[in-house]
N, C-alpha and C. Protein backbone atom coordinates (compact mmCIF):
# COMPACT_ATOMS: atom_id res chain seq x y z
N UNK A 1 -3.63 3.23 22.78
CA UNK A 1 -4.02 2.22 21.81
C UNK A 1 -2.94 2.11 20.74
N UNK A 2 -2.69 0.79 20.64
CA UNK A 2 -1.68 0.77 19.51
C UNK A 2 -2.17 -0.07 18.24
N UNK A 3 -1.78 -0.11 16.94
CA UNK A 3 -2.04 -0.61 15.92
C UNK A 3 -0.67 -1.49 15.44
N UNK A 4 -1.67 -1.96 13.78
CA UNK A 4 -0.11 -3.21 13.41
C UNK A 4 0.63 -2.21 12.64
N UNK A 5 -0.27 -1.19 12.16
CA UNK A 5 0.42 -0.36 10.61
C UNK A 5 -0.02 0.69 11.26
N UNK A 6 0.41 1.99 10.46
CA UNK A 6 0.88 3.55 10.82
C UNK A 6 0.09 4.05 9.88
N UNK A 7 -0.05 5.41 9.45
CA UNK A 7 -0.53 6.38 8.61
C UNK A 7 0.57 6.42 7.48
N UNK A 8 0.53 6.25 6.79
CA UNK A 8 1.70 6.12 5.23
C UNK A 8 2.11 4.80 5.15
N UNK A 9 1.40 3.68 5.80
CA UNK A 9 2.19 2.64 5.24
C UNK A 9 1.81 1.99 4.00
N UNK A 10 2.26 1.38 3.44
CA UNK A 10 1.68 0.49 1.94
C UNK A 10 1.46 -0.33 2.03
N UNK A 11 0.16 -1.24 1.60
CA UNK A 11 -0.44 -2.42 2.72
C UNK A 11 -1.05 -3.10 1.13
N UNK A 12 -1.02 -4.51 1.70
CA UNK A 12 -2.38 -4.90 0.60
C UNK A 12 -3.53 -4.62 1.19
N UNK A 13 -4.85 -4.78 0.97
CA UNK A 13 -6.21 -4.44 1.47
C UNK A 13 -6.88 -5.79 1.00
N UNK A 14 -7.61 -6.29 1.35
CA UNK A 14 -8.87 -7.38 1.18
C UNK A 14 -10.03 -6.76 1.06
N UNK A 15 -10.87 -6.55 0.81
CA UNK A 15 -12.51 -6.05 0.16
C UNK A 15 -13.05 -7.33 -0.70
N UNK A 16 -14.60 -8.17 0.16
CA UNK A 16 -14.88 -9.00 -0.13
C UNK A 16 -15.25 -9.07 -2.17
N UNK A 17 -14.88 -9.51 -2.51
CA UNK A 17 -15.43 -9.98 -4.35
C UNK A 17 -13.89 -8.85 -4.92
N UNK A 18 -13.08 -8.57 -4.38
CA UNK A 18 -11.68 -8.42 -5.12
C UNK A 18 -10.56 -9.27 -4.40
N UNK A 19 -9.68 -9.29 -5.36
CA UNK A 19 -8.50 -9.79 -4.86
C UNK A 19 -7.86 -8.78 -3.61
N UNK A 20 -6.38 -9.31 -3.17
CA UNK A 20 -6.13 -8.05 -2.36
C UNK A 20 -5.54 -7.25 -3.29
N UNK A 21 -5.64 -5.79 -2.75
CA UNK A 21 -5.35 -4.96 -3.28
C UNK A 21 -4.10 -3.50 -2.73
N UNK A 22 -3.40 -3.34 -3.58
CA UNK A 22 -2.43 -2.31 -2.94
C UNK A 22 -3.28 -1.20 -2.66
N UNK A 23 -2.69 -0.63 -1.36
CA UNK A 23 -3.41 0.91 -1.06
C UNK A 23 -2.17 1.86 -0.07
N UNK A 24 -2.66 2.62 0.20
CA UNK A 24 -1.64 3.12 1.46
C UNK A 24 -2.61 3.93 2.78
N UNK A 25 -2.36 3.80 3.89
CA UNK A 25 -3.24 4.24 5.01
C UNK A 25 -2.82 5.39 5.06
N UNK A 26 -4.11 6.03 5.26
CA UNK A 26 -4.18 7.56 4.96
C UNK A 26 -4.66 7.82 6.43
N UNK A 27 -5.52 7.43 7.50
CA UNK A 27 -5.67 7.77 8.86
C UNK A 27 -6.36 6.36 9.41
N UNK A 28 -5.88 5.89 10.71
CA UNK A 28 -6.65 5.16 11.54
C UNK A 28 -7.16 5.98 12.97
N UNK A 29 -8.79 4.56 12.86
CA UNK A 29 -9.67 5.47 13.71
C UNK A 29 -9.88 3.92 14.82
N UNK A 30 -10.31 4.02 15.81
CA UNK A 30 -10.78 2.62 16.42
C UNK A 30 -12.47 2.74 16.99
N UNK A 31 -12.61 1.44 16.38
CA UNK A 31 -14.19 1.58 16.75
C UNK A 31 -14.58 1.01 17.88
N UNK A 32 -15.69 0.86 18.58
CA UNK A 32 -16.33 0.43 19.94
C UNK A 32 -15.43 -0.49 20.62
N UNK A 33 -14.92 -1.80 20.07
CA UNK A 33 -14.35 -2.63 20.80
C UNK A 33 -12.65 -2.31 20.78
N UNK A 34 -11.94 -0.86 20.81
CA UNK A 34 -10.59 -0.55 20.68
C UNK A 34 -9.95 -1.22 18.97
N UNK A 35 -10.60 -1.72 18.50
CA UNK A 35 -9.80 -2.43 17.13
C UNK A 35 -10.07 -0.90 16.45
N UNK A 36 -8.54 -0.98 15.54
CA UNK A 36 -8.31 -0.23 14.70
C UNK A 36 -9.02 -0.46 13.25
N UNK A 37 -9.47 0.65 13.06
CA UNK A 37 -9.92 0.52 11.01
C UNK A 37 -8.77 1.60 10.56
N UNK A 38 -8.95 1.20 9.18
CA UNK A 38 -7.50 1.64 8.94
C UNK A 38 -8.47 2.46 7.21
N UNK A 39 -8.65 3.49 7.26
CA UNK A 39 -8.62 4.28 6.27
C UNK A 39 -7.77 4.37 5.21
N UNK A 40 -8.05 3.78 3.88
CA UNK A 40 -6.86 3.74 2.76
C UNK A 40 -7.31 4.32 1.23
N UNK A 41 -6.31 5.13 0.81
CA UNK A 41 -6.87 4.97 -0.84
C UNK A 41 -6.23 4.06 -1.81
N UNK A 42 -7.05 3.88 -2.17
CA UNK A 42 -6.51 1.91 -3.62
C UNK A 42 -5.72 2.76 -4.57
N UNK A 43 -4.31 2.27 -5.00
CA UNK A 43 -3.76 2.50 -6.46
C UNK A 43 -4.72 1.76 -6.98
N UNK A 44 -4.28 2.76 -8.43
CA UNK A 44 -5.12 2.50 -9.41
C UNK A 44 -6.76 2.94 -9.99
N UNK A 45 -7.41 3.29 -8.53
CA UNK A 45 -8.49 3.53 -8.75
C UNK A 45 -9.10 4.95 -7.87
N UNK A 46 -7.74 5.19 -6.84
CA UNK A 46 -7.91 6.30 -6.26
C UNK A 46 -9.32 6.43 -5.39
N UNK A 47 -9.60 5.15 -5.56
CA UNK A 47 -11.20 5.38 -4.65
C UNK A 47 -10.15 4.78 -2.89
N UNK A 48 -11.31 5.36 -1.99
CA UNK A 48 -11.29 5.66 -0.54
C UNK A 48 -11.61 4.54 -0.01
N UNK A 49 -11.38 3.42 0.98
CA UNK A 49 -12.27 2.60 1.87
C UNK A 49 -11.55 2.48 3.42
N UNK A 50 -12.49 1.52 4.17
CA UNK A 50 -11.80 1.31 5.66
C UNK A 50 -11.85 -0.33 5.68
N UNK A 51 -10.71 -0.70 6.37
CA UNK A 51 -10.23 -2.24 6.40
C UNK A 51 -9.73 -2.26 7.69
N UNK A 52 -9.80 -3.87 8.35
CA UNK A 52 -9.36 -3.89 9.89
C UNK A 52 -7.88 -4.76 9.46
N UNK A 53 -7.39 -4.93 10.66
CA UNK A 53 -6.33 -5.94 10.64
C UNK A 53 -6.52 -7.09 10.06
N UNK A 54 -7.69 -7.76 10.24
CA UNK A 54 -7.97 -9.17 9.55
C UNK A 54 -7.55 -8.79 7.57
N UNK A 55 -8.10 -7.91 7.22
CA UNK A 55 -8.02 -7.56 6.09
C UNK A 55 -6.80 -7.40 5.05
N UNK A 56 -5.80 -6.41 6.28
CA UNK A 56 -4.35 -6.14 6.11
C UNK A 56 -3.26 -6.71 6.08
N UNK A 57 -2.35 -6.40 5.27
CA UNK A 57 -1.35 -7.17 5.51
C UNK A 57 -0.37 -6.03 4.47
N UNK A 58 0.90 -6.44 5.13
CA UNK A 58 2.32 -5.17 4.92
C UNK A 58 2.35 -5.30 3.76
N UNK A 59 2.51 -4.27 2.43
CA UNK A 59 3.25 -4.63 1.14
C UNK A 59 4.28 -4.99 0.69
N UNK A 60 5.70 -4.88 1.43
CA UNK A 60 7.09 -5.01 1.57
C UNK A 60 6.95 -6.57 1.84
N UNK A 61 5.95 -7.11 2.48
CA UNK A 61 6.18 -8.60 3.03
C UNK A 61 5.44 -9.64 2.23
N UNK A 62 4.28 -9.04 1.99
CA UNK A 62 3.25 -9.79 1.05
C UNK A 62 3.42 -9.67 -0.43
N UNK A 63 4.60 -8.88 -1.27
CA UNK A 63 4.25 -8.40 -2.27
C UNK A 63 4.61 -9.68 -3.33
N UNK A 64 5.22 -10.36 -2.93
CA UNK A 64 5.72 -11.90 -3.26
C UNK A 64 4.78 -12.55 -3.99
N UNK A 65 3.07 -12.07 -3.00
CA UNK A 65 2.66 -13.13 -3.02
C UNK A 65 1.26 -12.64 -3.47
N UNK A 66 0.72 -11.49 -3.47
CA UNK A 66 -0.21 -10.41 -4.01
C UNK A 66 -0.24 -9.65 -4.76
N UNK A 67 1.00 -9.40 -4.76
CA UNK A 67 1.94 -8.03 -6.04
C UNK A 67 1.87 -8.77 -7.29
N UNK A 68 1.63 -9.86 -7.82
CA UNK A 68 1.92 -10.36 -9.43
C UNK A 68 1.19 -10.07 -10.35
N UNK A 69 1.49 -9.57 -11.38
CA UNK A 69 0.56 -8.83 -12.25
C UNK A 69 -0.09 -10.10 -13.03
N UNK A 70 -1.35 -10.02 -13.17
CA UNK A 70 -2.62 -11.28 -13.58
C UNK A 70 -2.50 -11.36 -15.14
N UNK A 71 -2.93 -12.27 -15.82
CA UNK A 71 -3.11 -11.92 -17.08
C UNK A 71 -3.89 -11.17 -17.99
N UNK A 72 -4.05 -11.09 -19.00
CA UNK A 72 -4.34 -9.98 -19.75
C UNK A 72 -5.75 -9.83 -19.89
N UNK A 73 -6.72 -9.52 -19.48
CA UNK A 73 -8.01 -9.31 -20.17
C UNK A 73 -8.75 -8.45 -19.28
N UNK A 74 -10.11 -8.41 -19.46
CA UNK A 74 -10.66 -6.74 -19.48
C UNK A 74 -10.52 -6.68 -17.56
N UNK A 75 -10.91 -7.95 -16.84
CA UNK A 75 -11.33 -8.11 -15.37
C UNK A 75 -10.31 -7.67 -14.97
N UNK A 76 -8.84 -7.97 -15.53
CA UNK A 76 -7.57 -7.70 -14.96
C UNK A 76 -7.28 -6.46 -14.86
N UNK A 77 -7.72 -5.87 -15.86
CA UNK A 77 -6.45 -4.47 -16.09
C UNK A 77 -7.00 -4.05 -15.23
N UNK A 78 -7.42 -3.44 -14.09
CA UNK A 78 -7.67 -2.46 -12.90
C UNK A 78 -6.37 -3.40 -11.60
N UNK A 79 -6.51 -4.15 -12.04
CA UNK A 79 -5.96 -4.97 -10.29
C UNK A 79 -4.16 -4.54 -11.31
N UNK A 80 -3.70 -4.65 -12.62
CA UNK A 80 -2.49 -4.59 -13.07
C UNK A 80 -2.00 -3.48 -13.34
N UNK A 81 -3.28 -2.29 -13.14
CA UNK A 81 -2.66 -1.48 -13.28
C UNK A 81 -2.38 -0.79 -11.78
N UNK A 82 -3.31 -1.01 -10.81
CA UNK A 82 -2.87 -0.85 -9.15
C UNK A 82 -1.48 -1.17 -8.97
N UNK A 83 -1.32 -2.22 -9.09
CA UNK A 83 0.20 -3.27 -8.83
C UNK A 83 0.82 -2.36 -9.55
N UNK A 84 0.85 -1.92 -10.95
CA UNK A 84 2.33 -1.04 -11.28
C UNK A 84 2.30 0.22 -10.47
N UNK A 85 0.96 1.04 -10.02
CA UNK A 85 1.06 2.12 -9.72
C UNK A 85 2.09 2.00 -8.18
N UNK A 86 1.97 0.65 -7.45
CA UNK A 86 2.43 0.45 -6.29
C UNK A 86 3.77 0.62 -6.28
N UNK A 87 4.22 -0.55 -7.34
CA UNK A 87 5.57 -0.92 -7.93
C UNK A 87 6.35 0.52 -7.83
N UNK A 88 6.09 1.75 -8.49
CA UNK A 88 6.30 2.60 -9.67
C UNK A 88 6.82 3.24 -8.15
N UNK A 89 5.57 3.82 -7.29
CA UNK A 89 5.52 4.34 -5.96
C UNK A 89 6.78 3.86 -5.13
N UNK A 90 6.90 2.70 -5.36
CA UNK A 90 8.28 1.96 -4.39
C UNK A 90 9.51 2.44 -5.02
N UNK A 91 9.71 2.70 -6.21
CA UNK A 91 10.98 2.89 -6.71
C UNK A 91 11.19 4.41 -7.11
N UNK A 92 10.12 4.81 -6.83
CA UNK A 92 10.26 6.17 -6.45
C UNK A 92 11.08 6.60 -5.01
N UNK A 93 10.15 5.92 -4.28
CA UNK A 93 10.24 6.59 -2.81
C UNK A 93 12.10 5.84 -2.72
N UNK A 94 12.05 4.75 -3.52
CA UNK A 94 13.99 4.11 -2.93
C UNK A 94 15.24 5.34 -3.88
N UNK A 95 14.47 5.74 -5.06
CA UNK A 95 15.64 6.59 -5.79
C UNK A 95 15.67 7.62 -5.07
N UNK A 96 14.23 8.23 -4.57
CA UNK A 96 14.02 9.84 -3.56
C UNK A 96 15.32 9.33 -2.45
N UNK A 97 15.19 8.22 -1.88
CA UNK A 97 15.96 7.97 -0.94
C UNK A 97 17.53 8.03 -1.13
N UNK A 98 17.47 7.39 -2.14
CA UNK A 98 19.14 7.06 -2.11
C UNK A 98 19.98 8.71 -2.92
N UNK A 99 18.92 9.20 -3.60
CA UNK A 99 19.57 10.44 -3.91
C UNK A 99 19.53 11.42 -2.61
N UNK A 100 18.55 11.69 -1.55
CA UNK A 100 18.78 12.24 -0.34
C UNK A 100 20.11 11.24 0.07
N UNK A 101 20.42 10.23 0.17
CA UNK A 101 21.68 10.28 0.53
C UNK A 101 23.09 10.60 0.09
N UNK A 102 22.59 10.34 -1.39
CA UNK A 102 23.87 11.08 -2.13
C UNK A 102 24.29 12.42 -2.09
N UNK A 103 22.85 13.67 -2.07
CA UNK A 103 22.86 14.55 -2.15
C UNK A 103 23.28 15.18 -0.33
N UNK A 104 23.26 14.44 0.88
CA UNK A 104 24.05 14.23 2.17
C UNK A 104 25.30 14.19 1.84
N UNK A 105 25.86 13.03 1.42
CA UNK A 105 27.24 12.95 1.53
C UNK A 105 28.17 14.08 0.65
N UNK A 106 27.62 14.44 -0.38
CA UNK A 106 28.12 15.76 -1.06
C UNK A 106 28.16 16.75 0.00
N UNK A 107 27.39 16.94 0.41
CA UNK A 107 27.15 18.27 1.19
C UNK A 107 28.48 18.05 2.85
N UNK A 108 28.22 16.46 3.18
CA UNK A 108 29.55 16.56 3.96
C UNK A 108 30.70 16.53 3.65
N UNK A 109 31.28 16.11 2.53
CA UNK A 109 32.86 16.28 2.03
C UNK A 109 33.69 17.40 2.16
């Protein structure tokens, strides 16, 4: 059985009466008819849920268009503060990266 997304990927999520929401898949399971559910925890709120493919969609691809931080008032701040926690997470994982490469090429010279 194969899926669209992996275990660590960073996805938006859909959950009916929110916007989409950043999360990252923490394990997929497939139910009766072979479709994958995809187990995620939400930035921002650290709470747990399960979402199918219809639901999902990549963060790297969608973030264009889901990622924009809303304006200011009380409904917002949970969905603005998810989005930075996502943001924050991405430029983490690219500096972790690019210093594992710096800290490579030192080591080969």
């Amino acid at each position: 059985m194969s899926s669209k997304f992996a275990k660590g990927d960073k996805v938006f999520a859909k959950v009916k009466g929110y916007p989409y929401w950043p999360a990252t898949i923490t394990n997929i399971t497939w139910n009766d008819n072979n479709k994958p559910k995809y187990h995620v925890i939400y930035f921002g709120t650290q709470e747990t849920g399960t979402v199918t493919d219809k639901d999902t969609c990549m963060y790297s691809e969608y973030k264009h268009i889901h990622g924009t931080q809303k304006t200011e008032n009380f409904k917002n701040t949970k969905i603005n503060k998810a989005l930075k926690e996502a943001e924050d997470d991405e430029m983490l994982k690219a500096s972790t990266m690019t210093g594992n490469i710096s800290l490579q090429y030192e080591l080969e010279e």
